[in-house]
Protein backbone atom coordinates (compact mmCIF):
# COMPACT_ATOMS: atom_id res chain seq x y z
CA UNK A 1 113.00 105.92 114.48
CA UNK A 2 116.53 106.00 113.20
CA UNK A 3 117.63 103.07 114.84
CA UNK A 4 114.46 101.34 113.62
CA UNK A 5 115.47 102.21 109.91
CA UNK A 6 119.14 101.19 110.54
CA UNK A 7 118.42 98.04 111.72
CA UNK A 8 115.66 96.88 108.60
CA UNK A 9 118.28 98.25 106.44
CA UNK A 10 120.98 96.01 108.32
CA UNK A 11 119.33 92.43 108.54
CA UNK A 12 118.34 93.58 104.79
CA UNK A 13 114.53 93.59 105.73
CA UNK A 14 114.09 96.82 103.67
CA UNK A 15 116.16 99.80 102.62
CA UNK A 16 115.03 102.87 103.67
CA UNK A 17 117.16 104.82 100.93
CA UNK A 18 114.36 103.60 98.10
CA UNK A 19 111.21 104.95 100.33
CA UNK A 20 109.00 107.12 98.98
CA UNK A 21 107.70 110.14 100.47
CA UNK A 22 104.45 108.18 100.92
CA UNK A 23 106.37 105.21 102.87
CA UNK A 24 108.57 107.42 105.06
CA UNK A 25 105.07 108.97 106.13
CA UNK A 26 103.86 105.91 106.68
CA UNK A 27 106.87 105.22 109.14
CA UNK A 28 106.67 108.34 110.39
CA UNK A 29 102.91 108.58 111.74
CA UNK A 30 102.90 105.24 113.98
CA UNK A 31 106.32 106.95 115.63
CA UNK A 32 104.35 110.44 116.41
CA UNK A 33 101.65 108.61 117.96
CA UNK A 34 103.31 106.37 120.17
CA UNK A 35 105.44 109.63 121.36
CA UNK A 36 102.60 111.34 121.67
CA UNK A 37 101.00 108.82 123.94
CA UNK A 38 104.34 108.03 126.19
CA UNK A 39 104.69 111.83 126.51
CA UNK A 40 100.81 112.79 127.56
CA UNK A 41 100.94 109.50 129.99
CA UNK A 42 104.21 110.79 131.96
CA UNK A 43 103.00 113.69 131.99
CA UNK A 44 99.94 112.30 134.20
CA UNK A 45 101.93 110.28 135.88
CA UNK A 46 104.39 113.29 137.01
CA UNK A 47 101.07 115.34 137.78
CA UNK A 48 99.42 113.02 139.88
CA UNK A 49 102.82 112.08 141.55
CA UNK A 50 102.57 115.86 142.57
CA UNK A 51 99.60 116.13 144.33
């Protein structure tokens, strides 16, 4: 997420200093979710590599 943010703020896309707490949520959620998804699916992957 951080390198995300660095790099909108760097090609001057946005600038994640003037986000509300409404937009960082907003930024925040998608980035949960697709962690959330990578974790569960390795963690399938690893289980059925086990048995």
């Amino acid at each position: 997420m951080a390198a995300t943010d660095v790099s909108l703020a760097a090609l001057r896309v946005s600038d994640p200093r003037s986000w509300k707490s409404a937009d960082w949520l907003s930024d925040l959620l998608p980035h949960l979710a697709y962690g959330a998804v990578a974790a569960a699916t390795l963690h399938h992957l690893d289980r059925d590599r086990r048995t």
